[in-house]
N, C-alpha and C. Protein backbone atom coordinates (compact mmCIF):
# COMPACT_ATOMS: atom_id res chain seq x y z
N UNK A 1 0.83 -1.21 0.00
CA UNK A 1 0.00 0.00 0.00
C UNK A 1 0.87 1.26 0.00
N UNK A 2 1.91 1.28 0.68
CA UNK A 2 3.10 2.32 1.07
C UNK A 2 3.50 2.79 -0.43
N UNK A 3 3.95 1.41 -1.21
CA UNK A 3 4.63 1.59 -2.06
C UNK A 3 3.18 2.14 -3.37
N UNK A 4 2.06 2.27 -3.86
CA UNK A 4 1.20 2.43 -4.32
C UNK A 4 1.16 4.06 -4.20
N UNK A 5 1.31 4.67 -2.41
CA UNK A 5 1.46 5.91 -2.59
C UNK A 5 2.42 6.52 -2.38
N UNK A 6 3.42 5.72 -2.58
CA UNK A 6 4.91 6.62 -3.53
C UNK A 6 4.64 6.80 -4.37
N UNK A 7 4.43 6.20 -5.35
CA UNK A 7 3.96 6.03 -6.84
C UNK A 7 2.88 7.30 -7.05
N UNK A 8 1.99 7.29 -6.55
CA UNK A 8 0.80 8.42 -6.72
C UNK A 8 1.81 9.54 -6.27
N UNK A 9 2.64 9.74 -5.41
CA UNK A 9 2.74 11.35 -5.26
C UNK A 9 3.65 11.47 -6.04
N UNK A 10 5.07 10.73 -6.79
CA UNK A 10 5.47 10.92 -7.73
C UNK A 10 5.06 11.47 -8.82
N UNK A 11 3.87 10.72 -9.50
CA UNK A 11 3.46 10.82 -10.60
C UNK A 11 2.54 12.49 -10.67
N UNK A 12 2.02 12.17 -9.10
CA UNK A 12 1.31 14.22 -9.40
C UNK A 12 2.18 15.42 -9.12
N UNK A 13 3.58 14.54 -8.83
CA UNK A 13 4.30 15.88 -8.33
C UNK A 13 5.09 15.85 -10.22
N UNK A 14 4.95 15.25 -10.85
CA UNK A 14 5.58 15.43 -12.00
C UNK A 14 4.80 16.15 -12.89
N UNK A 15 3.98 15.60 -12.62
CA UNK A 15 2.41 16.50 -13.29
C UNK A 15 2.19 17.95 -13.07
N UNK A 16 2.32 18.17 -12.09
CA UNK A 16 2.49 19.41 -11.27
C UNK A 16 3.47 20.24 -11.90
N UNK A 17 4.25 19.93 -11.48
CA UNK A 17 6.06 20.24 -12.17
C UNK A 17 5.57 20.83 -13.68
N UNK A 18 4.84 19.68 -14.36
CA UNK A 18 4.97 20.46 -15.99
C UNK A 18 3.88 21.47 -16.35
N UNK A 19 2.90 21.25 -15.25
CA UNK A 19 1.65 22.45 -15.59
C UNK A 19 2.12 23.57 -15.36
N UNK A 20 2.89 23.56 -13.77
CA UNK A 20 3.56 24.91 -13.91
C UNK A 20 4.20 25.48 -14.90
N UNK A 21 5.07 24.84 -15.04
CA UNK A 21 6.29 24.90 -15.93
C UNK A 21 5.83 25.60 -17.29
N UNK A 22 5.07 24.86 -17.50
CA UNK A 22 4.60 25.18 -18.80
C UNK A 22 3.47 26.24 -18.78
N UNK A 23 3.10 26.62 -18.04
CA UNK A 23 1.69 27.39 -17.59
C UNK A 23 0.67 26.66 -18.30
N UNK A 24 0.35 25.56 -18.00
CA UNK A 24 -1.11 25.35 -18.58
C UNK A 24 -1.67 24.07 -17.67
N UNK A 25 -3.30 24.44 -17.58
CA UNK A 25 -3.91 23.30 -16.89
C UNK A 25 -4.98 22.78 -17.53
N UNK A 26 -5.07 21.39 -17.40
CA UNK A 26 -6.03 21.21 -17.97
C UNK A 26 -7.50 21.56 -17.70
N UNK A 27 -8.40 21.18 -18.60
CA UNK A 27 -9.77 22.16 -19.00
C UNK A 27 -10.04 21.16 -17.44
N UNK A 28 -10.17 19.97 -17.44
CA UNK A 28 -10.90 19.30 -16.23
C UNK A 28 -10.61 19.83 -15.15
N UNK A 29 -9.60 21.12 -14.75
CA UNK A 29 -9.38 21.20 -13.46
C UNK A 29 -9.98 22.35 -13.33
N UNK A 30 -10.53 23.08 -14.23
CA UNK A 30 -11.46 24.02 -14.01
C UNK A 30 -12.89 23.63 -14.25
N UNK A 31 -13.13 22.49 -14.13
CA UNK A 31 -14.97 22.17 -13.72
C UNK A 31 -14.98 21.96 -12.16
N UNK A 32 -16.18 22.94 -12.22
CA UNK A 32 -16.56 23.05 -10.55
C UNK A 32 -17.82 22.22 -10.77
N UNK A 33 -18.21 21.97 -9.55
CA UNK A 33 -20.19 22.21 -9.43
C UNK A 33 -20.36 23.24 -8.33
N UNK A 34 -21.34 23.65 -8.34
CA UNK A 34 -21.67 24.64 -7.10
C UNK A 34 -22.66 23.95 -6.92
N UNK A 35 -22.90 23.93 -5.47
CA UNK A 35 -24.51 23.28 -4.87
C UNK A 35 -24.88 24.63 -3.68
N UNK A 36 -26.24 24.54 -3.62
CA UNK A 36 -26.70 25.44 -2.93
C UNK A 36 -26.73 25.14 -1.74
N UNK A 37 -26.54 25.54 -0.37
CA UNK A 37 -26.65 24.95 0.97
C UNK A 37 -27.80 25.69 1.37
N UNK A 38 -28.61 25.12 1.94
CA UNK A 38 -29.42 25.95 3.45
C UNK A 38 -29.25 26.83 4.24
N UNK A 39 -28.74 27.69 4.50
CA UNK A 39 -28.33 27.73 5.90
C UNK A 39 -29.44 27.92 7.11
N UNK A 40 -29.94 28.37 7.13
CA UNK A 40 -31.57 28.38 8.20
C UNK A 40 -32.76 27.36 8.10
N UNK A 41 -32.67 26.30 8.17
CA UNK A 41 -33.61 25.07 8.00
C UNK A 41 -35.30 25.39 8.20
N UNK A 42 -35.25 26.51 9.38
CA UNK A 42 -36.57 26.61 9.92
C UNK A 42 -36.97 28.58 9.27
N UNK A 43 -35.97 28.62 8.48
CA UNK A 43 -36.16 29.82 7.63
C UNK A 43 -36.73 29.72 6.67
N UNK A 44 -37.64 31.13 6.07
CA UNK A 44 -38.12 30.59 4.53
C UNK A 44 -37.05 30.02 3.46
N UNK A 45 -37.40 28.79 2.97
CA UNK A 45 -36.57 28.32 2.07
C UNK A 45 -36.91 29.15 0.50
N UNK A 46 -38.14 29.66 0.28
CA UNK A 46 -37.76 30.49 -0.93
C UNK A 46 -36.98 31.65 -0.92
N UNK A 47 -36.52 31.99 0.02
CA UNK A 47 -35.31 33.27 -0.01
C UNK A 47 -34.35 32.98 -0.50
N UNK A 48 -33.82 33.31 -1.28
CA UNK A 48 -32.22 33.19 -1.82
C UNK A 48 -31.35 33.77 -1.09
N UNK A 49 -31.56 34.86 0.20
CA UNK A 49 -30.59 35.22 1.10
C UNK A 49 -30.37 34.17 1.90
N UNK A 50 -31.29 33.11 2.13
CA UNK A 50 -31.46 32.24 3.13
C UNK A 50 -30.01 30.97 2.46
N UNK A 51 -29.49 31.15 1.27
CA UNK A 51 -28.67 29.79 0.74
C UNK A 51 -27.07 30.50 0.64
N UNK A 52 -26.07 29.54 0.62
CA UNK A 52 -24.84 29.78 0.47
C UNK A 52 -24.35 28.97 -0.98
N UNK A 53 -23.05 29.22 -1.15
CA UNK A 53 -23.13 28.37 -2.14
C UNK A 53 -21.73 27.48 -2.07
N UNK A 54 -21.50 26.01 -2.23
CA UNK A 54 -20.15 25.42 -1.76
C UNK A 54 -20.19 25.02 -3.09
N UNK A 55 -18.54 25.44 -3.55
CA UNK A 55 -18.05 24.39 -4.88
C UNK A 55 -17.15 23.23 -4.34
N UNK A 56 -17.65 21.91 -5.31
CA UNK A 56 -17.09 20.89 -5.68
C UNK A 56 -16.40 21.04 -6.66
N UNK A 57 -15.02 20.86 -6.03
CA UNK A 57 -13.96 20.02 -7.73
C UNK A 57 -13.23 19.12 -7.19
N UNK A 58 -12.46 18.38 -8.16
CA UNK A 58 -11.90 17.21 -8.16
C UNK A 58 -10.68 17.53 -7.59
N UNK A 59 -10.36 16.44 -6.44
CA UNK A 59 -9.21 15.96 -5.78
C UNK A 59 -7.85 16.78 -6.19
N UNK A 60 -7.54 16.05 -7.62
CA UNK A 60 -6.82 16.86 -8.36
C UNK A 60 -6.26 18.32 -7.95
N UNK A 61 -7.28 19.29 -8.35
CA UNK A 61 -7.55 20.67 -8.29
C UNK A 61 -6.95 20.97 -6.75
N UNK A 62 -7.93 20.57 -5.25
CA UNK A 62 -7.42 20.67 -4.66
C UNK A 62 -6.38 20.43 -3.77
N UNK A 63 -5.48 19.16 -4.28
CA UNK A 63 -4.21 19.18 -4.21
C UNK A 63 -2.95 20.18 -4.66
N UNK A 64 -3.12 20.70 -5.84
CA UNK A 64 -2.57 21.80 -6.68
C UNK A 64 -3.20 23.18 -5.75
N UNK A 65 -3.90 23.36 -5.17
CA UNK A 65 -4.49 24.81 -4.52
C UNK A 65 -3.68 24.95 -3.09
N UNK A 66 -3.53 23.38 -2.52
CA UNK A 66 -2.70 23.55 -1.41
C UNK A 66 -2.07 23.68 -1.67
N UNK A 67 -0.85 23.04 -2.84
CA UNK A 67 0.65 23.23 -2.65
C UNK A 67 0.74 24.90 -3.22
N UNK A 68 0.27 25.58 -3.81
CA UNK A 68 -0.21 26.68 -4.48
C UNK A 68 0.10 27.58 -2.71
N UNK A 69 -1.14 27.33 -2.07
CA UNK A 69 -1.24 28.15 -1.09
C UNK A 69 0.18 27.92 0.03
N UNK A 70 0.51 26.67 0.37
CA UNK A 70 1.51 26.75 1.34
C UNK A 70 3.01 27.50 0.64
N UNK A 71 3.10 27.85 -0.45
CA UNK A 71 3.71 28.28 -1.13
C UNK A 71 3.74 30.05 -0.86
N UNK A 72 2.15 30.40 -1.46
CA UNK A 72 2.11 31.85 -0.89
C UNK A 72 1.87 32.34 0.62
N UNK A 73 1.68 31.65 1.04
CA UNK A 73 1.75 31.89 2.19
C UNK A 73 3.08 31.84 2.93
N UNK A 74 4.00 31.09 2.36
CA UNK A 74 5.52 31.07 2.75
C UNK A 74 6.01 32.07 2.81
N UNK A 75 5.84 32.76 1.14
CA UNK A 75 6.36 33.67 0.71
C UNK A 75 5.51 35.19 1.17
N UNK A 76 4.49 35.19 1.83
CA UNK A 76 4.14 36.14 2.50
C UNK A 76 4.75 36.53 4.19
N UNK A 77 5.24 35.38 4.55
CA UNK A 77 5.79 35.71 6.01
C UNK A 77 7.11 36.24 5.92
N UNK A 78 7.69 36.52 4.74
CA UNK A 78 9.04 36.66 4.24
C UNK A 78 8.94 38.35 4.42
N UNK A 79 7.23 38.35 3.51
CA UNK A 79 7.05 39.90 3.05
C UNK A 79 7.20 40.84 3.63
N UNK A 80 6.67 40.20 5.15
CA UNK A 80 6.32 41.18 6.09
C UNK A 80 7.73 41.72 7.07
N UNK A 81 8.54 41.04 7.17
CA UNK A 81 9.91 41.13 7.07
C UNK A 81 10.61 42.49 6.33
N UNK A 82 10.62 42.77 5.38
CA UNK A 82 11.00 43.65 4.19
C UNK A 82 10.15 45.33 4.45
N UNK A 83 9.04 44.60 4.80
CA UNK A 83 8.18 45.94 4.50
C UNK A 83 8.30 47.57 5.64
């Protein structure tokens, strides 16, 4: 099993590597869904102030958003340093 996810983080960190690299992502990592949530159960449900909205995307996507973010966020504690 260990050895299965060596293999997987290899293969997305290479993946990774060339989207950057290359600047391009594929079209699938920009399909969302949005679903509407509730938020007040015992609120009128025909209000549209009454809903939020959460997107779904694929695994993928948010693997690439973390390494993305622990990244800027690195490079923001640096900033504040300088300023």
């Amino acid at each position: 099993m260990l050895r299965n996810v060596t293999k997987l983080c290899i293969h997305l960190s290479l993946f990774y590597t060339l989207c950057i690299r290359h600047g391009y992502l594929p079209t699938r990592f920009m399909d969302i869904n949005i679903i509407p949530l509730v938020e007040y159960k015992c609120s009128d449900l025909t209000d549209i102030n009454n809903y939020r909205a959460i997107v779904l995307c694929n695994v993928e996507t948010k693997i690439l958003e973390k390494i993305i973010l622990s990244k800027v966020l690195s490079y923001s504690d640096y900033d504040k340093y300088w300023l």
